[in-house]
C-alpha atoms as a PDB file:
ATOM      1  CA  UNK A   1      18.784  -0.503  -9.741  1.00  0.00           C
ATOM      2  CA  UNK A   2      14.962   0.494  -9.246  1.00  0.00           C
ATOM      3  CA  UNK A   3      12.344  -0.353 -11.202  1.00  0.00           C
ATOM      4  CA  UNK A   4      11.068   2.651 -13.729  1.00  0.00           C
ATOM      5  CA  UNK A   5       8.386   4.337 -12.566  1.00  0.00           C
ATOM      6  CA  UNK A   6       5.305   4.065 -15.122  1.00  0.00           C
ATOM      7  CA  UNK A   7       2.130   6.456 -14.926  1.00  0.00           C
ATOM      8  CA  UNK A   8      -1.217   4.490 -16.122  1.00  0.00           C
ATOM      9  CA  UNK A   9      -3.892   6.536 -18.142  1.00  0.00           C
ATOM     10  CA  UNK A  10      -7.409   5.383 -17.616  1.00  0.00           C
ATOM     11  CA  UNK A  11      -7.985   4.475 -21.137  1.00  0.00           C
ATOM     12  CA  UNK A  12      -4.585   2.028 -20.466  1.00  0.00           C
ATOM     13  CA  UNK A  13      -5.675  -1.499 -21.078  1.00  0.00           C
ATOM     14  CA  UNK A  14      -2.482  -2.904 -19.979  1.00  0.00           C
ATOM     15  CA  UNK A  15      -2.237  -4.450 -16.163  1.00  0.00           C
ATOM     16  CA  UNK A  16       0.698  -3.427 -14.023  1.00  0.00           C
ATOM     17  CA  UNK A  17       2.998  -6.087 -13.618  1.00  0.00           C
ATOM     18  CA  UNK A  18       2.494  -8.026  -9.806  1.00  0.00           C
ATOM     19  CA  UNK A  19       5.478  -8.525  -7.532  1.00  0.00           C
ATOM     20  CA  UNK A  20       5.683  -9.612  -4.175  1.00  0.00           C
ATOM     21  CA  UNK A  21       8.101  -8.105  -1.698  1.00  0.00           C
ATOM     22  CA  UNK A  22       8.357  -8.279   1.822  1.00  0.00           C
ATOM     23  CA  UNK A  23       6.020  -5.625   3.326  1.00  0.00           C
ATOM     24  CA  UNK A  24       9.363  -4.649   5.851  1.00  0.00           C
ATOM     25  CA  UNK A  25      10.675  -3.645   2.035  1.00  0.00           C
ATOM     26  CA  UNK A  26       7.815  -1.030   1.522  1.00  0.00           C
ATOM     27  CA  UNK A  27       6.765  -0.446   4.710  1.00  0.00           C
ATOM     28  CA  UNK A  28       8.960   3.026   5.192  1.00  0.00           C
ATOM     29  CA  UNK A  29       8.057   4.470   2.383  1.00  0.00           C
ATOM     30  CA  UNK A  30       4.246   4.175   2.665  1.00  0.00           C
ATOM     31  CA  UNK A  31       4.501   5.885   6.483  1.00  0.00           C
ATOM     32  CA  UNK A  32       6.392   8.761   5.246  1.00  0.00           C
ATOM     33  CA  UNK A  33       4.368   9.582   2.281  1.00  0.00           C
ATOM     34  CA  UNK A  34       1.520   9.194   4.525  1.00  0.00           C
ATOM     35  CA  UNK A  35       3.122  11.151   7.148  1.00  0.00           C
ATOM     36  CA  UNK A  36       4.478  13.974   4.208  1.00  0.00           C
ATOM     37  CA  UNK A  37       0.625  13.732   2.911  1.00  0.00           C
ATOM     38  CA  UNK A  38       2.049  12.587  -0.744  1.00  0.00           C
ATOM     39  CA  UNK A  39      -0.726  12.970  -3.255  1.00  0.00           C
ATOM     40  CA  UNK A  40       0.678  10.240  -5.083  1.00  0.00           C
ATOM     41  CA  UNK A  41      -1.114   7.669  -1.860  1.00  0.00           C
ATOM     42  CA  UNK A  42      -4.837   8.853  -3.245  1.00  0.00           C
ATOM     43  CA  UNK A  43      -3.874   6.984  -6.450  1.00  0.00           C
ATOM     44  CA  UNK A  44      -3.526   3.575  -4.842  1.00  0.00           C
ATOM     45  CA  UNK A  45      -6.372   4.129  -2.241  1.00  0.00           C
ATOM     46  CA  UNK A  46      -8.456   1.499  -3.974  1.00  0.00           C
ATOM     47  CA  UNK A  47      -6.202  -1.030  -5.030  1.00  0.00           C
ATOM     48  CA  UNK A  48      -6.173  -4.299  -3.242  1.00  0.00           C
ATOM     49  CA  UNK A  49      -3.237  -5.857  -1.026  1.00  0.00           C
ATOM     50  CA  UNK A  50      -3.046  -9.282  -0.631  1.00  0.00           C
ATOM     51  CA  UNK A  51      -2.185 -10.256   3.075  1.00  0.00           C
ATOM     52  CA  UNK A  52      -1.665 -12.989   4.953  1.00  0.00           C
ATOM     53  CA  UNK A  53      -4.539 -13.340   7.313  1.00  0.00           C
ATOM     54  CA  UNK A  54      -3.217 -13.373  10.454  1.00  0.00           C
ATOM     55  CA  UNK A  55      -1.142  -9.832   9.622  1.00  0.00           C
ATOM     56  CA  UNK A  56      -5.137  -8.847   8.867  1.00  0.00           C
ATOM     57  CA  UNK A  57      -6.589  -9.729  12.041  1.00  0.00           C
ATOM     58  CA  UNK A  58      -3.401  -8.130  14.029  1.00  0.00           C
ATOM     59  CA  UNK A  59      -3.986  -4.762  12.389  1.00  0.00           C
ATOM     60  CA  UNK A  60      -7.685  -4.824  13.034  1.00  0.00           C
ATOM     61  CA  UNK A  61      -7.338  -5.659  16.870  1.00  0.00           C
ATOM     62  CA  UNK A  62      -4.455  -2.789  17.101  1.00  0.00           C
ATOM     63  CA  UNK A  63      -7.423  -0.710  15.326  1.00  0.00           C
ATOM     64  CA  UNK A  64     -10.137  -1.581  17.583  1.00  0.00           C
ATOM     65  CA  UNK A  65      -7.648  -1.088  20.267  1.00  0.00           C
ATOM     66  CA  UNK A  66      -6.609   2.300  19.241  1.00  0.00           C
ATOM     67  CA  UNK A  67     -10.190   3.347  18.937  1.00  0.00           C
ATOM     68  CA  UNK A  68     -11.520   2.362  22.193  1.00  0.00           C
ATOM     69  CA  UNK A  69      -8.511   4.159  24.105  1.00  0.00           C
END
């Protein structure tokens, strides 16, 4: 079953709960609201991830990468 969705006010003094899940778990969802321009992304645009470090440095070579081509 999924997890209820809960909406946050900014007077909310309550912290969301933190999982961890595999980012292969997530990962579809996040390109196709990106790709479908979902609103809902803006709301999380500031919000930190916690990665490991190598994943980090991969992503910002395939940026630079990207960039220069």
């Amino acid at each position: 079953m999924s997890p209820a969705l809960r909406i946050y006010s900014e007077d909310d003094t309550d912290q969301p709960e933190m999982i961890a899940v595999p980012l292969g778990e997530i990962l579809d969802p996040i390109i196709n609201a990106a790709k479908t321009n979902r609103a809902f992304l803006a709301d999380f645009a500031d919000d930190e991830l916690q990665i490991p470090a190598d994943l980090y440095d991969v992503l910002m070579a395939f940026q630079r990468v990207r960039a220069s081509a």
